[in-house]
PDB file of N, CA and C in Angstrom:
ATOM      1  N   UNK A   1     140.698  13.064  92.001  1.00  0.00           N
ATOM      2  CA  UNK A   1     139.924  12.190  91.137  1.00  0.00           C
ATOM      3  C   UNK A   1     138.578  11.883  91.776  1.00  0.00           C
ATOM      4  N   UNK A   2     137.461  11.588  90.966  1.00  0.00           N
ATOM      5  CA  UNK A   2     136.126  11.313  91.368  1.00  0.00           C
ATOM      6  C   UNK A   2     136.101   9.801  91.043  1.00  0.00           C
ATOM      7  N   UNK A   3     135.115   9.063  92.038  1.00  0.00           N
ATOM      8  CA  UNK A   3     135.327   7.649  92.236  1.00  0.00           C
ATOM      9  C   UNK A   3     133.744   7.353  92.681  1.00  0.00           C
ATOM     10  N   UNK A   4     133.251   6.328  91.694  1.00  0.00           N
ATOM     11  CA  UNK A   4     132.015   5.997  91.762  1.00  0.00           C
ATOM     12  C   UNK A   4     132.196   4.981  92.098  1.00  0.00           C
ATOM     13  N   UNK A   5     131.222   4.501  93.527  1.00  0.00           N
ATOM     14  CA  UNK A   5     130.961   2.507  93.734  1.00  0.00           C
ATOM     15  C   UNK A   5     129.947   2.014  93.278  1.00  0.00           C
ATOM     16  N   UNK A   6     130.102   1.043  92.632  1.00  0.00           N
ATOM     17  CA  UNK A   6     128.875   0.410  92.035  1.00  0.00           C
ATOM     18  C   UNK A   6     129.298  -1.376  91.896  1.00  0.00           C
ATOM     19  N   UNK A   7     128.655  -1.641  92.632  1.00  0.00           N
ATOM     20  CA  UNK A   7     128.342  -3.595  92.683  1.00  0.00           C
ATOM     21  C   UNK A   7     129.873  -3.807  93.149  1.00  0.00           C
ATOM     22  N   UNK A   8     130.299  -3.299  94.480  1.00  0.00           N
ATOM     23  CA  UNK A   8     130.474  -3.771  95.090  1.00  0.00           C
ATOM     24  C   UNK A   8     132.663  -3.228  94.646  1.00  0.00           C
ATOM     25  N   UNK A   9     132.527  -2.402  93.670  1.00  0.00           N
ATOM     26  CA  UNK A   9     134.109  -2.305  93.365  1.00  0.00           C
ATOM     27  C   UNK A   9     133.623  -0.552  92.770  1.00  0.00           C
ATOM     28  N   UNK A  10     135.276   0.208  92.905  1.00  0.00           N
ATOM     29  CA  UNK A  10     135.051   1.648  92.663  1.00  0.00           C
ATOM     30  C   UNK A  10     135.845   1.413  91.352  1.00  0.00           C
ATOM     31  N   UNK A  11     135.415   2.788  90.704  1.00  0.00           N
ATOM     32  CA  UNK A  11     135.346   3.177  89.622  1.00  0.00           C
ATOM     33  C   UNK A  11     135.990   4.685  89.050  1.00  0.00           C
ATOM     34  N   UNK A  12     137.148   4.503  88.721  1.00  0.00           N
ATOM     35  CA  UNK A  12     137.596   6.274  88.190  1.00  0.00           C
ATOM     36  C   UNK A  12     136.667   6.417  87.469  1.00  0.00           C
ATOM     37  N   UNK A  13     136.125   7.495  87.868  1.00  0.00           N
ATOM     38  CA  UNK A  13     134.630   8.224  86.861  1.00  0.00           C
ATOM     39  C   UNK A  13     135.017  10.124  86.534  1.00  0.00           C
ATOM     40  N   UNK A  14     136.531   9.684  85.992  1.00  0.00           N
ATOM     41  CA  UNK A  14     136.861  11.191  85.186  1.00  0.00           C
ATOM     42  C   UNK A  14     136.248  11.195  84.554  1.00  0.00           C
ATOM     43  N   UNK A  15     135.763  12.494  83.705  1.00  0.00           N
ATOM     44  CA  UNK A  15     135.473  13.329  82.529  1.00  0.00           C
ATOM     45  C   UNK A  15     136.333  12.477  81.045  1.00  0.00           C
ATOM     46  N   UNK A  16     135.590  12.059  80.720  1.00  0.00           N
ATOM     47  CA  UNK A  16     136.591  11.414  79.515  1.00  0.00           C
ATOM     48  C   UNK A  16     136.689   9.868  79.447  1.00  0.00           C
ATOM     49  N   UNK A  17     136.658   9.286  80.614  1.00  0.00           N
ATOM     50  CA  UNK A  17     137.055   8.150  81.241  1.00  0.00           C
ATOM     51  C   UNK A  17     135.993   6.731  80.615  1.00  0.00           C
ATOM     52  N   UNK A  18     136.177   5.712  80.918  1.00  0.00           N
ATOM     53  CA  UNK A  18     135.246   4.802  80.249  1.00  0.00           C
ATOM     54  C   UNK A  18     134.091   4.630  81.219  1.00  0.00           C
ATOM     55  N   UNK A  19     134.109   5.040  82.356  1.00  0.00           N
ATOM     56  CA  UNK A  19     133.257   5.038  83.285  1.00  0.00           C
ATOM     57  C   UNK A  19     132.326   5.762  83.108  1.00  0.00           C
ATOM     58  N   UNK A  20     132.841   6.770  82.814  1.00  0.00           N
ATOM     59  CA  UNK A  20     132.325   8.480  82.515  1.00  0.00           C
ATOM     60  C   UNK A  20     131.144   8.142  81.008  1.00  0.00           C
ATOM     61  N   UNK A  21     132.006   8.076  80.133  1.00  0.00           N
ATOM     62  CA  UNK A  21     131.442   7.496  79.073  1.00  0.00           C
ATOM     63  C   UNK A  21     130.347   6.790  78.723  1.00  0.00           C
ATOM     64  N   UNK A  22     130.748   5.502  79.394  1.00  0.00           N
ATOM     65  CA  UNK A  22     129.374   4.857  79.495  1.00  0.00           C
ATOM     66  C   UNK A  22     128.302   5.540  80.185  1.00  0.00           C
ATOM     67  N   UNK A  23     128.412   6.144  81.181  1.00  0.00           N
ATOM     68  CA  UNK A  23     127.447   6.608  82.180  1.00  0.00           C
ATOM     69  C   UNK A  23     126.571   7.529  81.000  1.00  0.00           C
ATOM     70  N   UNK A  24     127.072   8.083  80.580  1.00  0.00           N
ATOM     71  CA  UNK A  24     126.951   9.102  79.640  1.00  0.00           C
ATOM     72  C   UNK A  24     126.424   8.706  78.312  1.00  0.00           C
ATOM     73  N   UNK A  25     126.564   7.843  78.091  1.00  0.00           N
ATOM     74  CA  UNK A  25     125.965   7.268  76.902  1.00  0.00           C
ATOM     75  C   UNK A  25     124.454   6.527  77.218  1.00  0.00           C
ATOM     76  N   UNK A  26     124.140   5.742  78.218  1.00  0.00           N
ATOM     77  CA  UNK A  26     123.314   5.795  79.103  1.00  0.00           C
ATOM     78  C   UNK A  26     122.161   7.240  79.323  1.00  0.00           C
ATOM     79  N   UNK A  27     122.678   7.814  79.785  1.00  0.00           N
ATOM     80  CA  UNK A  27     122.006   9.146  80.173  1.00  0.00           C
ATOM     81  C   UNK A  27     121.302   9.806  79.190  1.00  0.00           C
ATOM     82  N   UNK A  28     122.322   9.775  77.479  1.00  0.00           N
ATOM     83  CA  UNK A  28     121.282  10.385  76.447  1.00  0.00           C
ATOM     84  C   UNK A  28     120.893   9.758  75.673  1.00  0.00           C
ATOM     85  N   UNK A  29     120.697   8.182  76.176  1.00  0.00           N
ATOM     86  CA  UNK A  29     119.842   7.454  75.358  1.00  0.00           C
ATOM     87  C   UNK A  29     120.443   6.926  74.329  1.00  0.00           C
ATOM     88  N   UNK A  30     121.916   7.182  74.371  1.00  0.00           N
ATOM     89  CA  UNK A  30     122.797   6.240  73.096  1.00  0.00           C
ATOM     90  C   UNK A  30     122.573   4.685  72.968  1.00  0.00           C
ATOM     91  N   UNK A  31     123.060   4.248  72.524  1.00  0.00           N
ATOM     92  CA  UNK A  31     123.640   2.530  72.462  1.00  0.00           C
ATOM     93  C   UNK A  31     124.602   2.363  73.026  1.00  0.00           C
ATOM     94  N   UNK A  32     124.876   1.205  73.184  1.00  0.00           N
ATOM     95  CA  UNK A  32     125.865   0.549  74.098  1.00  0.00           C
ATOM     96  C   UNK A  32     126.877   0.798  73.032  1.00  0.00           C
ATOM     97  N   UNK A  33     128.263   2.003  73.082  1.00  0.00           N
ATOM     98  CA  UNK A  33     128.920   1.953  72.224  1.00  0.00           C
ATOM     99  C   UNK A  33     130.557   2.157  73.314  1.00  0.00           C
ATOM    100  N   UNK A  34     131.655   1.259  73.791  1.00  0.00           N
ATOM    101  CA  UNK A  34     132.384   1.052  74.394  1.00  0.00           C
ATOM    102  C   UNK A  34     133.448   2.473  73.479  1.00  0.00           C
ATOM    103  N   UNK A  35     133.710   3.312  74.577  1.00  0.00           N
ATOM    104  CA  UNK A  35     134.626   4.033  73.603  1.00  0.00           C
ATOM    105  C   UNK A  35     135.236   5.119  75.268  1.00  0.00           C
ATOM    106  N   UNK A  36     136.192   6.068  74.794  1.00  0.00           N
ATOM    107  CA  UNK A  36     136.734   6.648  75.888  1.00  0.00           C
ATOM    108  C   UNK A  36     137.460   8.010  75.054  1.00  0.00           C
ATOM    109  N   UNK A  37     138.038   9.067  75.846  1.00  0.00           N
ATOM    110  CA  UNK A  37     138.865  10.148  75.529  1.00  0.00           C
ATOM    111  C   UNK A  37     140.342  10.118  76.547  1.00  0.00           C
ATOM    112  N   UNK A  38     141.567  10.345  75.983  1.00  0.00           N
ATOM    113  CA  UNK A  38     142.722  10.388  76.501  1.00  0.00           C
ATOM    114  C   UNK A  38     142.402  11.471  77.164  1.00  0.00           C
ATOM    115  N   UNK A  39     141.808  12.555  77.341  1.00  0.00           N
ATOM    116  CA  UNK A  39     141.990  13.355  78.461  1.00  0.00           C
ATOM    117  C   UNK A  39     140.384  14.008  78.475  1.00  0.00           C
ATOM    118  N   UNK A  40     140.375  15.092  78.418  1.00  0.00           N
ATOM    119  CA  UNK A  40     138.862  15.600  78.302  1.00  0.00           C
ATOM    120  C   UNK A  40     137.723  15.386  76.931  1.00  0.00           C
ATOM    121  N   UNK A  41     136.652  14.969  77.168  1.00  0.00           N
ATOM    122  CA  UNK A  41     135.942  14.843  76.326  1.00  0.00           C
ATOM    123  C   UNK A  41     135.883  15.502  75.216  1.00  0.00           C
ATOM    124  N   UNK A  42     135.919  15.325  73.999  1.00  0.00           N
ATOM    125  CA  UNK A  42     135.725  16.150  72.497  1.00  0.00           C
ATOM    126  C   UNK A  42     136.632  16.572  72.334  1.00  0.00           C
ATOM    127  N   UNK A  43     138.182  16.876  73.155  1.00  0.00           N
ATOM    128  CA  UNK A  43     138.953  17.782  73.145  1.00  0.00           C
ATOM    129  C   UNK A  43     140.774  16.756  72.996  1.00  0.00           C
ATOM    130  N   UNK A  44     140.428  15.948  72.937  1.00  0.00           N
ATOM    131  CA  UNK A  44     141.547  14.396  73.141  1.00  0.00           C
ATOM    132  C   UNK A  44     140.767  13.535  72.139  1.00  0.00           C
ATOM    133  N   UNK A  45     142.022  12.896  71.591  1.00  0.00           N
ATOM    134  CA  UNK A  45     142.301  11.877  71.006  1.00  0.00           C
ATOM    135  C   UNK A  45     140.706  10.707  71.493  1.00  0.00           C
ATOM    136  N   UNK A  46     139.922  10.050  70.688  1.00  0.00           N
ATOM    137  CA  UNK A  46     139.043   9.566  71.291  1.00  0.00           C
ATOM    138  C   UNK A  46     139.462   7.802  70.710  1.00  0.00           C
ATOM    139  N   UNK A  47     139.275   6.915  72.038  1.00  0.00           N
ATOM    140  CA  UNK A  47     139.727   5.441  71.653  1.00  0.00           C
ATOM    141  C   UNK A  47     138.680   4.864  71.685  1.00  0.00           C
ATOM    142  N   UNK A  48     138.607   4.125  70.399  1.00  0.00           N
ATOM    143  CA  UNK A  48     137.388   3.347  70.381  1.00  0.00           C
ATOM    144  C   UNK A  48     137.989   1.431  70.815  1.00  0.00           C
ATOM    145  N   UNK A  49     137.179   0.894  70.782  1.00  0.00           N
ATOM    146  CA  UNK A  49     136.128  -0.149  71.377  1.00  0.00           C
ATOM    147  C   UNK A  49     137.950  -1.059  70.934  1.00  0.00           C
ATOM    148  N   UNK A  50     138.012  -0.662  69.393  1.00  0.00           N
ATOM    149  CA  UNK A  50     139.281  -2.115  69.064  1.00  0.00           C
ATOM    150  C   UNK A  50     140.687  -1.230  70.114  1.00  0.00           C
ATOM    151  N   UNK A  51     140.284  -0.424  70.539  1.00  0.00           N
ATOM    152  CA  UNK A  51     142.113   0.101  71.241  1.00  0.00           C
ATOM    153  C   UNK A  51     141.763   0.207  72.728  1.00  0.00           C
ATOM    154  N   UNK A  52     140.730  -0.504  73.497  1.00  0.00           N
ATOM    155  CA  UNK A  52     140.553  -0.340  74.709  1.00  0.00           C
ATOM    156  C   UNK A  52     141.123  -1.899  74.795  1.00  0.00           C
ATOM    157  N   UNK A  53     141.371  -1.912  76.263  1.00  0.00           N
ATOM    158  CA  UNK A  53     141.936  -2.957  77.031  1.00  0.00           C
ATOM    159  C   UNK A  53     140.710  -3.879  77.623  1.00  0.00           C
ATOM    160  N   UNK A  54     140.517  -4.820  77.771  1.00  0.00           N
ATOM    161  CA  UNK A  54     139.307  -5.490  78.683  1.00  0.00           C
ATOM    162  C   UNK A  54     138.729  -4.774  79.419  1.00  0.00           C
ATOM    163  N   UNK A  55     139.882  -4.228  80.551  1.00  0.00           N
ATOM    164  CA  UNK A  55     138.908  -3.968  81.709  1.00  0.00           C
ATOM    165  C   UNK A  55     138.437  -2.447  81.169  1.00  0.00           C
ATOM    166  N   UNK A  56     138.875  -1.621  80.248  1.00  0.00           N
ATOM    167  CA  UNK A  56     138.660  -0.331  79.977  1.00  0.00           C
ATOM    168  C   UNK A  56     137.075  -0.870  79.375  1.00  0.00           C
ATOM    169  N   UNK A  57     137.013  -1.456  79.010  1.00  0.00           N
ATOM    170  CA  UNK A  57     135.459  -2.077  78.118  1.00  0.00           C
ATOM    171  C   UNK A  57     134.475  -2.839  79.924  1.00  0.00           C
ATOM    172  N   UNK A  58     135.124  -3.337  80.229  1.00  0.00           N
ATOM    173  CA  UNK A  58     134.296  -3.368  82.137  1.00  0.00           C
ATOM    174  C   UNK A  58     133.818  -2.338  82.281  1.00  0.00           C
ATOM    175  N   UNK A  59     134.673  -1.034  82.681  1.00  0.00           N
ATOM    176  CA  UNK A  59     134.657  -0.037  82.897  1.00  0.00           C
ATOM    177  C   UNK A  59     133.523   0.917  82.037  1.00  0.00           C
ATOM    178  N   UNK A  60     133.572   0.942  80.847  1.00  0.00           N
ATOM    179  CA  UNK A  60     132.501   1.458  79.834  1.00  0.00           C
ATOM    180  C   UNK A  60     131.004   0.729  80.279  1.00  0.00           C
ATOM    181  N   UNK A  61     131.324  -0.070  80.631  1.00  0.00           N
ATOM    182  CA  UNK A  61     130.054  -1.468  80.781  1.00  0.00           C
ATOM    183  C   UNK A  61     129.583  -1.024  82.105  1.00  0.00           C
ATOM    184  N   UNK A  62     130.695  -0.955  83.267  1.00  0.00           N
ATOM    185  CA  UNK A  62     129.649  -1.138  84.246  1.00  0.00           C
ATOM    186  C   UNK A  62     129.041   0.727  84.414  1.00  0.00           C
ATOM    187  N   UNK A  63     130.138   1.855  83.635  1.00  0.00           N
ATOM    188  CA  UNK A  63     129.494   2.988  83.595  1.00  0.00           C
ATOM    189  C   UNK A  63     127.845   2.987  83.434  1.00  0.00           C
ATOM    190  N   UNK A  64     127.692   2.716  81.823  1.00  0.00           N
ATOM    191  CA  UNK A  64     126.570   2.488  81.503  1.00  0.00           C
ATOM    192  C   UNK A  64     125.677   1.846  82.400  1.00  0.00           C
ATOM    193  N   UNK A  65     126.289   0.648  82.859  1.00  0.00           N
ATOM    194  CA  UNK A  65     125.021  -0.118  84.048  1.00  0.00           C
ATOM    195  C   UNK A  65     124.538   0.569  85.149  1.00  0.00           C
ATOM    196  N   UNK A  66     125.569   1.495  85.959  1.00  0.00           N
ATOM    197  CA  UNK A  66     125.472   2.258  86.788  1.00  0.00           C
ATOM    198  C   UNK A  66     124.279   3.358  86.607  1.00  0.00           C
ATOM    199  N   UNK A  67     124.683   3.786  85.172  1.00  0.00           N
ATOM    200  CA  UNK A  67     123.540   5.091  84.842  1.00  0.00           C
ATOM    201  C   UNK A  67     121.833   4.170  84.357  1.00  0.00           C
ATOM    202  N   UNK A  68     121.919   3.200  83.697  1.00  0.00           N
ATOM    203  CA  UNK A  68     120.308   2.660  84.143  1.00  0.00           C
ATOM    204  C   UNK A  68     120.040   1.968  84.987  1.00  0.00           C
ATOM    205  N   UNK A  69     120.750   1.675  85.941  1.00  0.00           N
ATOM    206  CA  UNK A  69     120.238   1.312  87.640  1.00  0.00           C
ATOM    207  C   UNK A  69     119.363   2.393  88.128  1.00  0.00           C
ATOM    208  N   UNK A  70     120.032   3.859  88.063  1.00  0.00           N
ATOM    209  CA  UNK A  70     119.813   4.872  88.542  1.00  0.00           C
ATOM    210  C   UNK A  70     118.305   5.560  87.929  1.00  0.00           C
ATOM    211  N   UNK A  71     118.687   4.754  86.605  1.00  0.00           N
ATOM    212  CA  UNK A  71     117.047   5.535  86.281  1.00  0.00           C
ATOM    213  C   UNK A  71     117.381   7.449  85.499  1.00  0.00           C
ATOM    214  N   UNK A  72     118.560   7.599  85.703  1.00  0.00           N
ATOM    215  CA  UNK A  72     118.883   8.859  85.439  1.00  0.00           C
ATOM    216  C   UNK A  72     118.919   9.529  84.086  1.00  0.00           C
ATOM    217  N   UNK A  73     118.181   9.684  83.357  1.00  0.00           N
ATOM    218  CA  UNK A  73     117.865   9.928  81.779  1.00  0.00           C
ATOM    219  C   UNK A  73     118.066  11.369  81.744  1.00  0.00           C
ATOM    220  N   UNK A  74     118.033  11.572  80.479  1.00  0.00           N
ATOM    221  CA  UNK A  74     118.027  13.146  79.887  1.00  0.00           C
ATOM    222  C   UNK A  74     116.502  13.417  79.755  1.00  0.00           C
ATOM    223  N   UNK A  75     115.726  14.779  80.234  1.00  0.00           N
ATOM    224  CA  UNK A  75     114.419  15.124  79.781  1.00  0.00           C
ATOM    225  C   UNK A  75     114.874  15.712  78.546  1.00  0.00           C
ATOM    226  N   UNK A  76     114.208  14.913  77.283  1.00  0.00           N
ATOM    227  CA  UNK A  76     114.594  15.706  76.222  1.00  0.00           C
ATOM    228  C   UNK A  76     112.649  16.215  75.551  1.00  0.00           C
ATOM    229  N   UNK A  77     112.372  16.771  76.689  1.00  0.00           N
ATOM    230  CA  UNK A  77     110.920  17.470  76.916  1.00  0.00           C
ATOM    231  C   UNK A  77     110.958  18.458  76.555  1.00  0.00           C
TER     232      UNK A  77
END
């Protein structure tokens, strides 16, 4: 498993994951939209925002925060 630290606590940052997600939503300039995949992205069951758990919505949250700390955008140049 891949494990991101950010503010001070780690983070499962699978492919699919709410970590992942957010980061990712972040990156191409989406909205803040709390959501996740049971296993790999596009390819699994996808849970939105009313079937996540609190901390799965943390997790989406601090993804996203992580990716505009970083500054890390898509060049869509």
């Amino acid at each position: 498993m891949r494990y991101v630290e950010f503010e001070g606590e780690e983070y499962d940052a699978r492919h699919g994951g709410p970590f992942d997600r957010g980061a990712a939503d972040s990156y191409y300039g989406r909205s803040f939209d709390p959501h996740f995949f049971i296993g790999a992205t596009n390819t699994t069951p996808r849970v939105d925002r009313s079937g996540m758990s609190d901390r799965q919505v943390e997790e989406y949250y601090k993804g996203y925060a992580y990716n505009e700390s970083t500054g890390n955008k898509k060049d869509w140049g």
